[in-house]
N, C-alpha and C. Protein backbone atom coordinates (compact mmCIF):
# COMPACT_ATOMS: atom_id res chain seq x y z
N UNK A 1 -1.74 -13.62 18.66
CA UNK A 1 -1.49 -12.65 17.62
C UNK A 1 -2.36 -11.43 17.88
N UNK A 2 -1.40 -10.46 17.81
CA UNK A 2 -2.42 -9.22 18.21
C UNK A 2 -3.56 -8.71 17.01
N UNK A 3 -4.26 -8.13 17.27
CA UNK A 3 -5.17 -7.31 15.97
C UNK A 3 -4.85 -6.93 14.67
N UNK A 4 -3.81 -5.48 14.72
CA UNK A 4 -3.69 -5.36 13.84
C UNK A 4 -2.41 -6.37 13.31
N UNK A 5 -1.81 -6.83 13.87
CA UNK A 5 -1.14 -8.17 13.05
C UNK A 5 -1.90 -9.24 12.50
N UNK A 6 -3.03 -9.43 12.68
CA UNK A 6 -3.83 -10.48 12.01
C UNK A 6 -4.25 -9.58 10.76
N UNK A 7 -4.64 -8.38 11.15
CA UNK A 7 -5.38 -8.07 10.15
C UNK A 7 -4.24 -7.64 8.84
N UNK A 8 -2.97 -7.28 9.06
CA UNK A 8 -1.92 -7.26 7.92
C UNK A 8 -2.31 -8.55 7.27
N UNK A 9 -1.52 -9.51 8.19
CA UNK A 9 -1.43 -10.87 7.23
C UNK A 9 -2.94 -11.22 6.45
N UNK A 10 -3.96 -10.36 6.84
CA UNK A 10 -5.03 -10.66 6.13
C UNK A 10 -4.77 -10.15 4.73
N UNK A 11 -4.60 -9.37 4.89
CA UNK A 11 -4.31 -7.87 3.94
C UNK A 11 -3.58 -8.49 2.83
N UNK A 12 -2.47 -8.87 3.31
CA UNK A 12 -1.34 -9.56 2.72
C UNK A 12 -1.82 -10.37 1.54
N UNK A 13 -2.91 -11.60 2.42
CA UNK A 13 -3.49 -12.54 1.51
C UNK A 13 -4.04 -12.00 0.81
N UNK A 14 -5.10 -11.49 0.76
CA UNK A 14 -6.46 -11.02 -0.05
C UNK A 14 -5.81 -10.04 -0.72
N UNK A 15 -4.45 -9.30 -1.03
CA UNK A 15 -4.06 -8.53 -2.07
C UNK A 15 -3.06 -9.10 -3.02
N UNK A 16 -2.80 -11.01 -2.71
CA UNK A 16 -2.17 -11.67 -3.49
C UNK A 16 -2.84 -11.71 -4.92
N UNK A 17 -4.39 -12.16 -5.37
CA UNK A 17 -4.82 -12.26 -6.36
C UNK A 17 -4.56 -11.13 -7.42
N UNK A 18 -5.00 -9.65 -6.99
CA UNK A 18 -4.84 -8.91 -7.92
C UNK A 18 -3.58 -8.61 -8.87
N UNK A 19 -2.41 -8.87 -7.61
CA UNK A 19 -0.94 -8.48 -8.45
C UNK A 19 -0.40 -9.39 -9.44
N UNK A 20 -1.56 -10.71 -8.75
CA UNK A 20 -0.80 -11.99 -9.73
C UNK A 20 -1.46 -12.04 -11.05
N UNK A 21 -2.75 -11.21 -10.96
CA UNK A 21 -3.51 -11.22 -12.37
C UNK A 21 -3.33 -10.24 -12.91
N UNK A 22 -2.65 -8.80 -12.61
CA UNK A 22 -1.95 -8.13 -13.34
C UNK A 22 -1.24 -8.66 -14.60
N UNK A 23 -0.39 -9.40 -14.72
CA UNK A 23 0.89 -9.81 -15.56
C UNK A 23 -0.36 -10.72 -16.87
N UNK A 24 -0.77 -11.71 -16.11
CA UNK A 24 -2.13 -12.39 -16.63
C UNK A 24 -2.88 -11.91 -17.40
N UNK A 25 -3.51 -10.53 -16.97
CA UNK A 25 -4.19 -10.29 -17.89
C UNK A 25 -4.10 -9.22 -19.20
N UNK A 26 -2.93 -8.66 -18.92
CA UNK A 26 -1.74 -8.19 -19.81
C UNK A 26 -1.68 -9.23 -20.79
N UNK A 27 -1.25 -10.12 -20.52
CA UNK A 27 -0.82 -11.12 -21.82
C UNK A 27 -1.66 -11.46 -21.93
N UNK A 28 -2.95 -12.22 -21.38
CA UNK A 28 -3.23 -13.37 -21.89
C UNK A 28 -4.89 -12.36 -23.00
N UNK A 29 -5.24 -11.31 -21.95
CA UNK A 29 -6.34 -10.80 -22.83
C UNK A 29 -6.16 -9.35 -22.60
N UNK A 30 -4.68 -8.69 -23.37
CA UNK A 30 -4.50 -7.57 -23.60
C UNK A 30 -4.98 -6.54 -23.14
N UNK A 31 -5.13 -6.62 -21.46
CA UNK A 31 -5.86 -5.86 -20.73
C UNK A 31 -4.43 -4.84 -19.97
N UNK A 32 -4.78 -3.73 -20.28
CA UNK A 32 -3.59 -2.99 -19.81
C UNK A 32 -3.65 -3.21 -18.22
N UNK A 33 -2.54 -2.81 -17.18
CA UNK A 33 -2.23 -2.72 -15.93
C UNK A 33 -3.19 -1.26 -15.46
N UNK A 34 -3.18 -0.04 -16.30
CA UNK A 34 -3.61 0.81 -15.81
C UNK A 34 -5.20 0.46 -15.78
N UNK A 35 -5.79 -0.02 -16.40
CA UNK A 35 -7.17 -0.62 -16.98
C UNK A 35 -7.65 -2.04 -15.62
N UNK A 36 -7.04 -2.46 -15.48
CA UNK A 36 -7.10 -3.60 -14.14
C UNK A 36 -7.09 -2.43 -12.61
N UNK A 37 -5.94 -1.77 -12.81
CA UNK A 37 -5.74 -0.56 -11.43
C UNK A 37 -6.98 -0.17 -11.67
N UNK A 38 -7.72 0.56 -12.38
CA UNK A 38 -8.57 1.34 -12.48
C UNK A 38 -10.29 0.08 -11.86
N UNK A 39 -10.35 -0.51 -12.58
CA UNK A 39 -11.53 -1.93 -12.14
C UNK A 39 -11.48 -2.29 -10.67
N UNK A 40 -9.93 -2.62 -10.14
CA UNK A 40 -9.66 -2.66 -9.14
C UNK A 40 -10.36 -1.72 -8.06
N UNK A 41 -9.62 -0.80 -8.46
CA UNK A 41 -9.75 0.59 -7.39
C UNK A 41 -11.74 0.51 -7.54
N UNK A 42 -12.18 0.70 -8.34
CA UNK A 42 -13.73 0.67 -8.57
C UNK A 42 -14.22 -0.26 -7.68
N UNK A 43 -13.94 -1.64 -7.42
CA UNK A 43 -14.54 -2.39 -7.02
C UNK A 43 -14.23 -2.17 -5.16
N UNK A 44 -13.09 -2.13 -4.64
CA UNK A 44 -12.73 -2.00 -3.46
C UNK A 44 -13.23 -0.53 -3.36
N UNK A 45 -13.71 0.62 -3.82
CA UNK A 45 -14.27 1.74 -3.40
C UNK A 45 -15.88 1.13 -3.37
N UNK A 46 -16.80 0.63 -4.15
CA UNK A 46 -17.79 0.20 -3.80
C UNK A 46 -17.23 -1.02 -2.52
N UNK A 47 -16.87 -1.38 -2.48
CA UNK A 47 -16.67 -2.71 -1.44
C UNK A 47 -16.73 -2.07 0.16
N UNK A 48 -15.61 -1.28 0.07
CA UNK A 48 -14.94 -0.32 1.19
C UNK A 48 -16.37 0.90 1.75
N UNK A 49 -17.10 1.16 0.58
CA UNK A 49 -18.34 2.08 1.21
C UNK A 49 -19.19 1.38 1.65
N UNK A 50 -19.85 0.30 0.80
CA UNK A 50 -20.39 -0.48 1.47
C UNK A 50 -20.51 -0.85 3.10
N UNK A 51 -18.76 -1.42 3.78
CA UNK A 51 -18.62 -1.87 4.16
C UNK A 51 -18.58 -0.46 5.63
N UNK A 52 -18.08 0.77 5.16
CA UNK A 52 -18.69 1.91 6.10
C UNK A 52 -20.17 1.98 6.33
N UNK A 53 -20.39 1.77 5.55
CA UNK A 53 -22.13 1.77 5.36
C UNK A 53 -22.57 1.64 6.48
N UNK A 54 -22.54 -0.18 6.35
CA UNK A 54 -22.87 -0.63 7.02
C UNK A 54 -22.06 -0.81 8.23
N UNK A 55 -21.43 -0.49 8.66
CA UNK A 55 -21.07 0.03 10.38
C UNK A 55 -20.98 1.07 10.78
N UNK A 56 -21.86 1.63 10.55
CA UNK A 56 -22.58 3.15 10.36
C UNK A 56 -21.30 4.40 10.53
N UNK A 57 -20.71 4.15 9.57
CA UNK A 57 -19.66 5.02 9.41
C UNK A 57 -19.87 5.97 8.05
N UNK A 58 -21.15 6.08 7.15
CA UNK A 58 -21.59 6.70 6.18
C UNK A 58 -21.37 8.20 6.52
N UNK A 59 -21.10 8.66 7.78
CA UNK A 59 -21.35 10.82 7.81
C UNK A 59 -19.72 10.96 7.75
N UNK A 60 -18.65 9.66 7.95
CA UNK A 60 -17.67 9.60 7.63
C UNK A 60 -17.27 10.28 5.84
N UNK A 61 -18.01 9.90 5.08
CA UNK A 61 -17.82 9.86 3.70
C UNK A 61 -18.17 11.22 3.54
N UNK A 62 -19.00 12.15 4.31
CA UNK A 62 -19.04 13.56 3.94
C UNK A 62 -17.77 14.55 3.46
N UNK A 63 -17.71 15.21 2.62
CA UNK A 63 -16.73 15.98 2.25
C UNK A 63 -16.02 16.92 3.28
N UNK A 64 -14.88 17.02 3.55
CA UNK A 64 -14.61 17.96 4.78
C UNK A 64 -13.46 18.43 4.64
N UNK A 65 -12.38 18.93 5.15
CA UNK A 65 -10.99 19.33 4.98
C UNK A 65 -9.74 18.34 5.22
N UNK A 66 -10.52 17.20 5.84
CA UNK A 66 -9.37 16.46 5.80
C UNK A 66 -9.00 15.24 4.83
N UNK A 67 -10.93 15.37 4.27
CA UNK A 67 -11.15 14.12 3.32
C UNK A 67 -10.54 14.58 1.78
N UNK A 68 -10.88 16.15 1.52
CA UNK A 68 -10.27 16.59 0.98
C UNK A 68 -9.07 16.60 0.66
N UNK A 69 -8.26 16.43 1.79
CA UNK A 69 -6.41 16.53 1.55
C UNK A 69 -6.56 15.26 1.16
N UNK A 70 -7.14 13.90 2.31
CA UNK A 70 -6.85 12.51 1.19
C UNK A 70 -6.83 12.72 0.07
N UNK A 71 -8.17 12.73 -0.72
CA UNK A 71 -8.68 12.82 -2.13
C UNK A 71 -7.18 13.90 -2.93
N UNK A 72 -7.01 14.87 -2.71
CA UNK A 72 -5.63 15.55 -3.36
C UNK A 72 -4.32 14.46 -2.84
N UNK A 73 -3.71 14.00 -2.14
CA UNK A 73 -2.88 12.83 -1.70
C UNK A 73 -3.78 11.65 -3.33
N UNK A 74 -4.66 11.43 -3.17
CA UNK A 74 -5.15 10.29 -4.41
C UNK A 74 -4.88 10.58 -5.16
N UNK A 75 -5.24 11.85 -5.70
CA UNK A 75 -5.02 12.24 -7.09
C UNK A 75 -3.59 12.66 -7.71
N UNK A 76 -2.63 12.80 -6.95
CA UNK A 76 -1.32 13.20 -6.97
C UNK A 76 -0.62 11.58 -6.40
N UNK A 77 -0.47 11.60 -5.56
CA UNK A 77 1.00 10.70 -5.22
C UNK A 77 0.52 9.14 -5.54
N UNK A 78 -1.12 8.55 -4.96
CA UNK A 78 -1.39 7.71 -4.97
C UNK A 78 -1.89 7.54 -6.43
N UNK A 79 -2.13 8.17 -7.43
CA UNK A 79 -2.03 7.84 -8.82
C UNK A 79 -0.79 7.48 -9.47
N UNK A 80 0.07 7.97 -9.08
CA UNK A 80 1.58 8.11 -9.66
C UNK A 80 1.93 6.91 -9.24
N UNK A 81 1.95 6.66 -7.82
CA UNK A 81 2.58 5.33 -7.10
C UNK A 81 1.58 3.95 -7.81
N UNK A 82 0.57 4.36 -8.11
CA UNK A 82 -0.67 2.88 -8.56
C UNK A 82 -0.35 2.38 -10.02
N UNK A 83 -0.33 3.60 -10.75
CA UNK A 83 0.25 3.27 -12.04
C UNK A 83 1.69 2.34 -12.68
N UNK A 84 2.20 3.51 -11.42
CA UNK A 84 4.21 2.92 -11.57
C UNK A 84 3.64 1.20 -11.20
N UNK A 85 3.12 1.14 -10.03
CA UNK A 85 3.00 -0.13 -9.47
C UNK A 85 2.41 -1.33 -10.24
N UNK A 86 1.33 -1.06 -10.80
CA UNK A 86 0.57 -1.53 -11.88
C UNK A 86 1.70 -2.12 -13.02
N UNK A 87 2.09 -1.14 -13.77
CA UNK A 87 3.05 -1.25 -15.02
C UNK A 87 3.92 -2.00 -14.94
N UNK A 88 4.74 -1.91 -13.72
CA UNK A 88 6.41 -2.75 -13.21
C UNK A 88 5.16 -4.37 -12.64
N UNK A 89 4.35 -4.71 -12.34
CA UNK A 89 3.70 -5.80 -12.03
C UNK A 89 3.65 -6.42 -13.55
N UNK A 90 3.07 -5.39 -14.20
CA UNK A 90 2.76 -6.42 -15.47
C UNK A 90 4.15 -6.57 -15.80
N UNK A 91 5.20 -6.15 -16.31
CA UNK A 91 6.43 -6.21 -17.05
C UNK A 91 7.45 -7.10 -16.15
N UNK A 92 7.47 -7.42 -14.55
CA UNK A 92 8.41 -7.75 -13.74
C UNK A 92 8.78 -9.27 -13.86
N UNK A 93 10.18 -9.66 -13.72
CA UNK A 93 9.94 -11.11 -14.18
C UNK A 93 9.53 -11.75 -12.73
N UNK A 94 8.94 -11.54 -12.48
CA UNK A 94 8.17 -11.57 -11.29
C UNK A 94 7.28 -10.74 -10.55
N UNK A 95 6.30 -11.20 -10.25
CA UNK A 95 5.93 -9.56 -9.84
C UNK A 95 6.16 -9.38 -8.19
N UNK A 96 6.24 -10.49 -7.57
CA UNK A 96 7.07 -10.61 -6.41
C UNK A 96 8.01 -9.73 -5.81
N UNK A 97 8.63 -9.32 -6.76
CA UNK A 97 9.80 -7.92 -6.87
C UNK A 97 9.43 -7.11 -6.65
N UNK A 98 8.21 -6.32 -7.95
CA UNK A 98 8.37 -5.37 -7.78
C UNK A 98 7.32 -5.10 -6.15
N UNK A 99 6.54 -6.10 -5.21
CA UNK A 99 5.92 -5.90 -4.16
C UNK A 99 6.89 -5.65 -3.54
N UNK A 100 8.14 -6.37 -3.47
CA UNK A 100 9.03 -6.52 -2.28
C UNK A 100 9.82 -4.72 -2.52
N UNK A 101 9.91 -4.40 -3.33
CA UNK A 101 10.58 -3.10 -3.69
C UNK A 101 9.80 -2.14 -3.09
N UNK A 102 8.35 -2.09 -3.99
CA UNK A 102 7.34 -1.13 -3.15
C UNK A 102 6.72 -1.13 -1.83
N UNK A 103 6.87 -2.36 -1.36
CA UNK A 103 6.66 -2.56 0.12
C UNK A 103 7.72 -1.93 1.00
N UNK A 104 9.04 -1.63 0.41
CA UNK A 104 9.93 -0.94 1.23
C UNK A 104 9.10 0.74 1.93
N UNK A 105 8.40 0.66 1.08
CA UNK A 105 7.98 2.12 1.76
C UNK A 105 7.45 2.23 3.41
N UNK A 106 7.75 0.81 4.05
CA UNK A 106 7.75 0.25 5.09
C UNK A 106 8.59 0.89 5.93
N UNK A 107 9.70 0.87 5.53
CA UNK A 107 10.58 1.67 6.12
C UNK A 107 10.40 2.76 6.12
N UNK A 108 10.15 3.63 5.10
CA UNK A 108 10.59 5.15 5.65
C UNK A 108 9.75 5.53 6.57
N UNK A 109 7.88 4.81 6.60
CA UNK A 109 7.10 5.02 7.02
C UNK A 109 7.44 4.88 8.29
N UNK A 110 7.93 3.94 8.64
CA UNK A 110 8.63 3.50 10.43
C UNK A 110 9.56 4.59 10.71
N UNK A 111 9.98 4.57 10.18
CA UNK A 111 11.32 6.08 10.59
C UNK A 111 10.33 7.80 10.56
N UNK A 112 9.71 7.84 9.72
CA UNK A 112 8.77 8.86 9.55
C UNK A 112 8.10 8.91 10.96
N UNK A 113 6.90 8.24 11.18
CA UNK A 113 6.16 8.38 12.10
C UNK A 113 6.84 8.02 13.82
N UNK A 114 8.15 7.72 13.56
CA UNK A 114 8.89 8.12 14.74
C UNK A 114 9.04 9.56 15.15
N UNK A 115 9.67 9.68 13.92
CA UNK A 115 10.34 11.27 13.77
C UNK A 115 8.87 12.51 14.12
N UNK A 116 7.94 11.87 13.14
CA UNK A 116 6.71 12.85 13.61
C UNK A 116 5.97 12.77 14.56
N UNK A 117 6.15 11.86 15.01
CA UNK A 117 5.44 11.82 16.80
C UNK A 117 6.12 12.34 17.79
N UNK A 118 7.75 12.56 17.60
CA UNK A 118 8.22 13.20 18.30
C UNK A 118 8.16 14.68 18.04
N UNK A 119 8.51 15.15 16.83
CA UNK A 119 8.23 16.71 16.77
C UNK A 119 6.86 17.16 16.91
N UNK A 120 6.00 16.29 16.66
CA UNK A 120 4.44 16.98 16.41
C UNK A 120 3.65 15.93 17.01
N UNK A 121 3.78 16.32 18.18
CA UNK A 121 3.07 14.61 18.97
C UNK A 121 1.55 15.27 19.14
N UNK A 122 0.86 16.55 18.54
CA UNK A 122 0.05 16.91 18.77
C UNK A 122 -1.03 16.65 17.70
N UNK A 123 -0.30 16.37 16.49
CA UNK A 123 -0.93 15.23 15.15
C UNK A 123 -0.67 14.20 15.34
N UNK A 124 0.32 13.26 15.02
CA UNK A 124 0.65 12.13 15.45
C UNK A 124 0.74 11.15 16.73
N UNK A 125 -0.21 9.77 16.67
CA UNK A 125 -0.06 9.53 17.90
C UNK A 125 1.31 8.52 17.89
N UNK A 126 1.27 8.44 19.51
CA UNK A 126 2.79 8.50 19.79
C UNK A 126 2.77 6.63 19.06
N UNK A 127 4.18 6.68 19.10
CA UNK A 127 5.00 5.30 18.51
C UNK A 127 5.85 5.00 19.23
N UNK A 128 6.28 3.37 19.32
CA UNK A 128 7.20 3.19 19.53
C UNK A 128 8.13 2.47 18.35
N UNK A 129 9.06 2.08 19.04
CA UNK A 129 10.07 1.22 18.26
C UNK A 129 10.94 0.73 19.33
N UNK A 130 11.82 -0.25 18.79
CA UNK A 130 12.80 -1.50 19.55
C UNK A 130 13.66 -1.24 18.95
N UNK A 131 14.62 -2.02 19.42
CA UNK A 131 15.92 -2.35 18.45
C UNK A 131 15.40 -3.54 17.69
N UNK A 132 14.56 -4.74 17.71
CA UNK A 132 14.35 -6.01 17.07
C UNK A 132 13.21 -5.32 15.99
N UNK A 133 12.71 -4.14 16.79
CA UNK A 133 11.89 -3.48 15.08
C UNK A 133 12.83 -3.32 14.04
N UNK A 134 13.74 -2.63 14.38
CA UNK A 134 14.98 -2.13 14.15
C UNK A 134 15.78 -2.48 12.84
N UNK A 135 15.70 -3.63 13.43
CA UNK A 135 16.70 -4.83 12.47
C UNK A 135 15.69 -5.77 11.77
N UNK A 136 14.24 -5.35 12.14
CA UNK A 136 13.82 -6.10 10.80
C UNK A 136 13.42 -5.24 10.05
N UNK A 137 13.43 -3.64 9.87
CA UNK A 137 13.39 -2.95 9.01
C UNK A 137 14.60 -3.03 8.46
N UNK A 138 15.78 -2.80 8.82
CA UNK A 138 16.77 -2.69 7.87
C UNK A 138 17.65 -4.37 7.09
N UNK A 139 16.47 -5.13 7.74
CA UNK A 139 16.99 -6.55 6.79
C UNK A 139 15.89 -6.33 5.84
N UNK A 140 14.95 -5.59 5.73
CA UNK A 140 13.94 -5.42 4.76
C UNK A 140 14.69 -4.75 3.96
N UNK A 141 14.84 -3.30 4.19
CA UNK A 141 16.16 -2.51 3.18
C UNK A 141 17.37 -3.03 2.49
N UNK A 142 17.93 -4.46 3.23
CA UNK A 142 19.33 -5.36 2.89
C UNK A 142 18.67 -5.95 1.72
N UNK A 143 17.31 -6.73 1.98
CA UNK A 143 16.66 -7.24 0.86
C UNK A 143 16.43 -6.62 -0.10
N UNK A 144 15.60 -5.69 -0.55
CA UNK A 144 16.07 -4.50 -1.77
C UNK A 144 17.30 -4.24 -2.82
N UNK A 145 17.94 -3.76 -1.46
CA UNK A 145 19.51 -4.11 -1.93
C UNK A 145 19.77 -5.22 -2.51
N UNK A 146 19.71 -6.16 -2.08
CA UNK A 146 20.30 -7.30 -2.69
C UNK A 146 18.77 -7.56 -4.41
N UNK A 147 18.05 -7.31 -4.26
CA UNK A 147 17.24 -7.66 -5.49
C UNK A 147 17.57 -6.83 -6.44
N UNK A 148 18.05 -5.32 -5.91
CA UNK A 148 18.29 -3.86 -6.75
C UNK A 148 19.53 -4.10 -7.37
N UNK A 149 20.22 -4.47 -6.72
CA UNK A 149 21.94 -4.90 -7.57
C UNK A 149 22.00 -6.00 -8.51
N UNK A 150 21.39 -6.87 -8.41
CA UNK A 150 21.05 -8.74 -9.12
C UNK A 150 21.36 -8.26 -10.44
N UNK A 151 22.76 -8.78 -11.16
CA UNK A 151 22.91 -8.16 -12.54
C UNK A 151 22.56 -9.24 -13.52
């Protein structure tokens, strides 16, 4: 198993707890979704500096023009997307769904960073793709489909 494939399926695991205690703690101790997002995000930003910290990646955290555009990207799209995400977790009759829905952003991202490595291979580093990438992005998209229609 290569690297960053271990390290997804890590990812994968260790971001099972939070979505499942979303819904949880909604009901059980009237803790809103945006109120958990927010604790959340707190704890993995101390976790995550920490963890620069200490692999001496701290002059990383300096303010600069590009950390900047992140931080505006946070405050705009990745608030909007955390919240939506948050809310449809607590309410979903599953929250399984709504991952599998928002995980689609899998796709465009694969089609995206094709497209931009070819026009602007001078930002983007280069990518590939298969045809067997191919078709497991768009059985990811079939899946959607089929959860998005379920009447």
């Amino acid at each position: 198993m290569t690297d960053w494939l271990a390290k997804a399926f890590i990812a994968m695991l260790f971001l099972i707890p939070v979505f499942v205690a979303t819904p949880i703690l909604q009901k059980s101790f009237g803790i809103r979704p945006e109120a958990t997002l927010v604790w959340w995000f707190f704890g993995v930003v101390v976790g995550v500096a920490c963890w620069l910290y200490s692999d001496g990646g701290a002059k990383e955290l300096a303010p600069s023009t590009p950390t900047w555009i992140v931080c505006l990207l946070g405050l705009t799209t990745g608030t909007v997307a955390n919240i939506c995400l948050f809310q449809s977790l607590a309410t979903a009759p599953n929250p399984g769904l709504t991952l599998a829905i928002v995980n689609a952003n899998s796709v465009a991202a694969y089609f995206a960073m094709v497209l931009l490595a070819l026009l602007l291979p001078r930002y983007f580093v280069a990518t590939t793709w298969s045809w067997q990438d191919l078709i497991g992005v768009l059985l990811v998209t079939a899946g959607i489909a089929l959860i998005s229609i379920k009447k």
